[in-house]
C-alpha atoms as a PDB file:
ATOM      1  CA  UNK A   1       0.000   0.000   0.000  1.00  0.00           C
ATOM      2  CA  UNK A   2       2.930   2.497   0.462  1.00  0.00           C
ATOM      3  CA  UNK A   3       4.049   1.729  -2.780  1.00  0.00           C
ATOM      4  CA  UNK A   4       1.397   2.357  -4.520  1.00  0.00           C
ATOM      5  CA  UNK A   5       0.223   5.579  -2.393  1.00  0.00           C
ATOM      6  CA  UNK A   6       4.574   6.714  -3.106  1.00  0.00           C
ATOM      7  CA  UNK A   7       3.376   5.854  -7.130  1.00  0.00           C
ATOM      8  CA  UNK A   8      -0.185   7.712  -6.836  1.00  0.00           C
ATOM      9  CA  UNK A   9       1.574  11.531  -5.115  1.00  0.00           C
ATOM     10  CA  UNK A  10       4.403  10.861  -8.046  1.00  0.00           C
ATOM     11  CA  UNK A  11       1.988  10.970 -10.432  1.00  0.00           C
ATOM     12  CA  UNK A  12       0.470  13.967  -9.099  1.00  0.00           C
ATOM     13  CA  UNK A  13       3.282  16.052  -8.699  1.00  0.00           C
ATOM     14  CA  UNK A  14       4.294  15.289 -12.227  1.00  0.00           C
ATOM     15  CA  UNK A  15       0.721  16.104 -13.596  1.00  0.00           C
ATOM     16  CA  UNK A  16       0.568  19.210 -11.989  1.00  0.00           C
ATOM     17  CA  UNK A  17       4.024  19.946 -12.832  1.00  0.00           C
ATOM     18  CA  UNK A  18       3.185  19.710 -16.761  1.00  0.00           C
ATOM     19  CA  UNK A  19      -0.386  20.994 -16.445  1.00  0.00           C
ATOM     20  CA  UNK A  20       0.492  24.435 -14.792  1.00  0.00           C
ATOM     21  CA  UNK A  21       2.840  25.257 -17.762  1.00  0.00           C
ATOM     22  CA  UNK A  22       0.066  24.106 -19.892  1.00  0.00           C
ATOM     23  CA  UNK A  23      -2.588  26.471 -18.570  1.00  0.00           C
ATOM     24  CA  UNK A  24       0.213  29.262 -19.083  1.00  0.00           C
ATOM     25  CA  UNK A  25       0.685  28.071 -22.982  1.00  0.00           C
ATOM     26  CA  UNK A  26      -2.463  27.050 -23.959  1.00  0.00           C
ATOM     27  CA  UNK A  27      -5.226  29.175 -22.102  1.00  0.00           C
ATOM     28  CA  UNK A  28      -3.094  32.317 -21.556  1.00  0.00           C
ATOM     29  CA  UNK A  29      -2.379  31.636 -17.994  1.00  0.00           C
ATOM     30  CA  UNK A  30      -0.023  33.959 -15.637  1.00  0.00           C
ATOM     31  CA  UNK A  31       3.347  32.956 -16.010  1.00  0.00           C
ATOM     32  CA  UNK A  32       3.643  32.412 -11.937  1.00  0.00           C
ATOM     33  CA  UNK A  33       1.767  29.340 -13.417  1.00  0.00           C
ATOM     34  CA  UNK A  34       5.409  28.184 -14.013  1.00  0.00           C
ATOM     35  CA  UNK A  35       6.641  28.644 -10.580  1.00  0.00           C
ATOM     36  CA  UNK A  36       4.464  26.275  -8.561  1.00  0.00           C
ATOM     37  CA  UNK A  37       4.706  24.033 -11.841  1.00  0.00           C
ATOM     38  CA  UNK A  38       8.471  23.535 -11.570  1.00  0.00           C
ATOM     39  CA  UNK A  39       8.311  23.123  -7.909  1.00  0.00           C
ATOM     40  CA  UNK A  40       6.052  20.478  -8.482  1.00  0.00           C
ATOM     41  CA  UNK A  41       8.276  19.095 -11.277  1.00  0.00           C
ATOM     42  CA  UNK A  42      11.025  18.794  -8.417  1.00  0.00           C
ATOM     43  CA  UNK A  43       8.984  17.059  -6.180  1.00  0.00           C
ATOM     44  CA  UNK A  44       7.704  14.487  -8.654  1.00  0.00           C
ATOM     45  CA  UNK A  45      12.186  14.037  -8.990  1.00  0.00           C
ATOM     46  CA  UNK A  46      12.496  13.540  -5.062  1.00  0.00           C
ATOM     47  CA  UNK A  47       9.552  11.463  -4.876  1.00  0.00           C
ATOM     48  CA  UNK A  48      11.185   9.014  -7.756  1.00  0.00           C
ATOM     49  CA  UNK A  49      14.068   8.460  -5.212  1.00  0.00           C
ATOM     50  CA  UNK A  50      11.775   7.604  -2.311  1.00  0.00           C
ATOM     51  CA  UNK A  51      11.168   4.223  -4.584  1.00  0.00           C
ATOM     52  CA  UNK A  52      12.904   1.246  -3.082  1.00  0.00           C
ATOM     53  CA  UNK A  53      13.796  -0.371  -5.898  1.00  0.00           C
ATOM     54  CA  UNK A  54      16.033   0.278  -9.331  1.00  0.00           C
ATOM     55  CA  UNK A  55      15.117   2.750 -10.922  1.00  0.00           C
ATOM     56  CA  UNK A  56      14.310   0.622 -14.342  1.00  0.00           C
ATOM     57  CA  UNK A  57      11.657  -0.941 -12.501  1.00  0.00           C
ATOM     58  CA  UNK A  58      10.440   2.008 -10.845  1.00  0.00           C
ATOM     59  CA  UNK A  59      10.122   4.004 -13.906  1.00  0.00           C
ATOM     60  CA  UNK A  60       8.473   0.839 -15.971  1.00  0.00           C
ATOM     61  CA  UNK A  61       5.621   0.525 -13.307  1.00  0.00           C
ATOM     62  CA  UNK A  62       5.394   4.022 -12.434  1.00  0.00           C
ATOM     63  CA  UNK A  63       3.881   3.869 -16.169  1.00  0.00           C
ATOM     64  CA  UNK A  64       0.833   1.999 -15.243  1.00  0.00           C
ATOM     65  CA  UNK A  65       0.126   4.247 -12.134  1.00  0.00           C
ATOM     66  CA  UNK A  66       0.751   7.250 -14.246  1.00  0.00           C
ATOM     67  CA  UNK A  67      -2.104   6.175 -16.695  1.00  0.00           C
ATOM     68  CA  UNK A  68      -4.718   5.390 -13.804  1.00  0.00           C
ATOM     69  CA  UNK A  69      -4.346   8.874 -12.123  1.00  0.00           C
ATOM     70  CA  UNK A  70      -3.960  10.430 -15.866  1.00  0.00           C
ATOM     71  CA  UNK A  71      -7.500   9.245 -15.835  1.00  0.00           C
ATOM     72  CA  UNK A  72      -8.628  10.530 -12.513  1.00  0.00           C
ATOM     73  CA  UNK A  73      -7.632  14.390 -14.016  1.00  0.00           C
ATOM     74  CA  UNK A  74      -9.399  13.598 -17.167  1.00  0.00           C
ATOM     75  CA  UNK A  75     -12.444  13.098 -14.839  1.00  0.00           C
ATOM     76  CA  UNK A  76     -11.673  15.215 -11.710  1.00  0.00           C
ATOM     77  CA  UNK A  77     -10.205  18.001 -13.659  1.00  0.00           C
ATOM     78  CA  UNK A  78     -11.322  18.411 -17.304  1.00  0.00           C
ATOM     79  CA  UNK A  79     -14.791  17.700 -16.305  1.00  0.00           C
ATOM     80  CA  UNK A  80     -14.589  14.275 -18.795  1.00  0.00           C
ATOM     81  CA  UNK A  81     -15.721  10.809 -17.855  1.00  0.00           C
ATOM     82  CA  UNK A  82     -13.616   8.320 -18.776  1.00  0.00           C
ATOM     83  CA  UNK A  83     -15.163   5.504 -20.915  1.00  0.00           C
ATOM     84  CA  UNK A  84     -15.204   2.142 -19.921  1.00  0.00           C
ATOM     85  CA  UNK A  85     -12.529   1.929 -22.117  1.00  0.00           C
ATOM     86  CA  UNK A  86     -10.195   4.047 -20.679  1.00  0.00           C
ATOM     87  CA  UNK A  87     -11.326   2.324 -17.502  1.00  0.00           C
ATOM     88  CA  UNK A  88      -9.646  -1.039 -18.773  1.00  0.00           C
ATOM     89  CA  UNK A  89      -6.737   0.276 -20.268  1.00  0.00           C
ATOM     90  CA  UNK A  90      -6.116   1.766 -16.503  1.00  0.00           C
ATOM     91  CA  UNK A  91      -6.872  -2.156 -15.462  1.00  0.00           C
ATOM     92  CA  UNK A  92      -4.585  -3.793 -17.283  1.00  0.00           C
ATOM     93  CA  UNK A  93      -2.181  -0.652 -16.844  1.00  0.00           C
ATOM     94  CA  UNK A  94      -2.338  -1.151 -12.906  1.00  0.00           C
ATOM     95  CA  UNK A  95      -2.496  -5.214 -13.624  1.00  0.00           C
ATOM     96  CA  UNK A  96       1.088  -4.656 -15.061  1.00  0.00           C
ATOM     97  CA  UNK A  97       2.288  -2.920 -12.452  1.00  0.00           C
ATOM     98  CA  UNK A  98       1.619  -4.888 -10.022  1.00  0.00           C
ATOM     99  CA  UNK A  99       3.113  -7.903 -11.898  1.00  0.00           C
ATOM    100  CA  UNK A 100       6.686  -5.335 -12.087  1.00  0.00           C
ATOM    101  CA  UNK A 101       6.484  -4.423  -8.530  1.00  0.00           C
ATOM    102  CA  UNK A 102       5.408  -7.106  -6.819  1.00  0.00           C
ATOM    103  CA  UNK A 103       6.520 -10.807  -8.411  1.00  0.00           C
ATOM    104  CA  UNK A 104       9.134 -13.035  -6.354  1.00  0.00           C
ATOM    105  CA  UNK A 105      12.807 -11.792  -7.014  1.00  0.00           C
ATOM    106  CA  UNK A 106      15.832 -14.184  -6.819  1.00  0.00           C
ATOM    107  CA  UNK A 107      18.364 -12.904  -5.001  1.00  0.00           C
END
């Protein structure tokens, strides 16, 4: 459960971290949009070293996490709900993750 909670505030800080900058470029934003955004950015870095593991594996199941909460903004954020498509592309996205994370390793 920490893992995955450590994977889920990653993938926030690195969302908010690329959206501020967006809202700056795209919907003519204040540019002190970019200040919280790259102290998010910096956060989402520190939080990838929190990960117990190498960082190969970290950053391959990070992926799946990363498309779940992806999702959550898409329906939290821009108002959209996710199809049940997108739902089971997050499924199988989390499924993998879990297989990456959490399988037996020889020592």
């Amino acid at each position: 459960m920490k893992t995955l909670l450590l994977f889920v505030a990653t993938a926030l800080a690195e969302i908010v971290g690329c959206y501020l900058p967006y809202l700056w470029l795209r919907r003519a934003g204040s540019a002190w949009l970019l200040l919280p955004g790259a102290i998010a950015l910096t956060a989402f870095v520190w939080l990838l070293t929190l990960h117990p593991t190498a960082s190969g594996r970290v950053y391959a199941a990070y992926g799946g996490v990363y498309v779940a909460v992806a999702i959550g903004w898409l329906w939290a954020v821009d108002a959209v709900r996710p199809t049940r498509w997108d739902l089971l592309g997050v499924l199988l996205c989390l499924c993998g993750m879990a297989v990456i994370m959490f399988s037996p390793r020889s020592l």
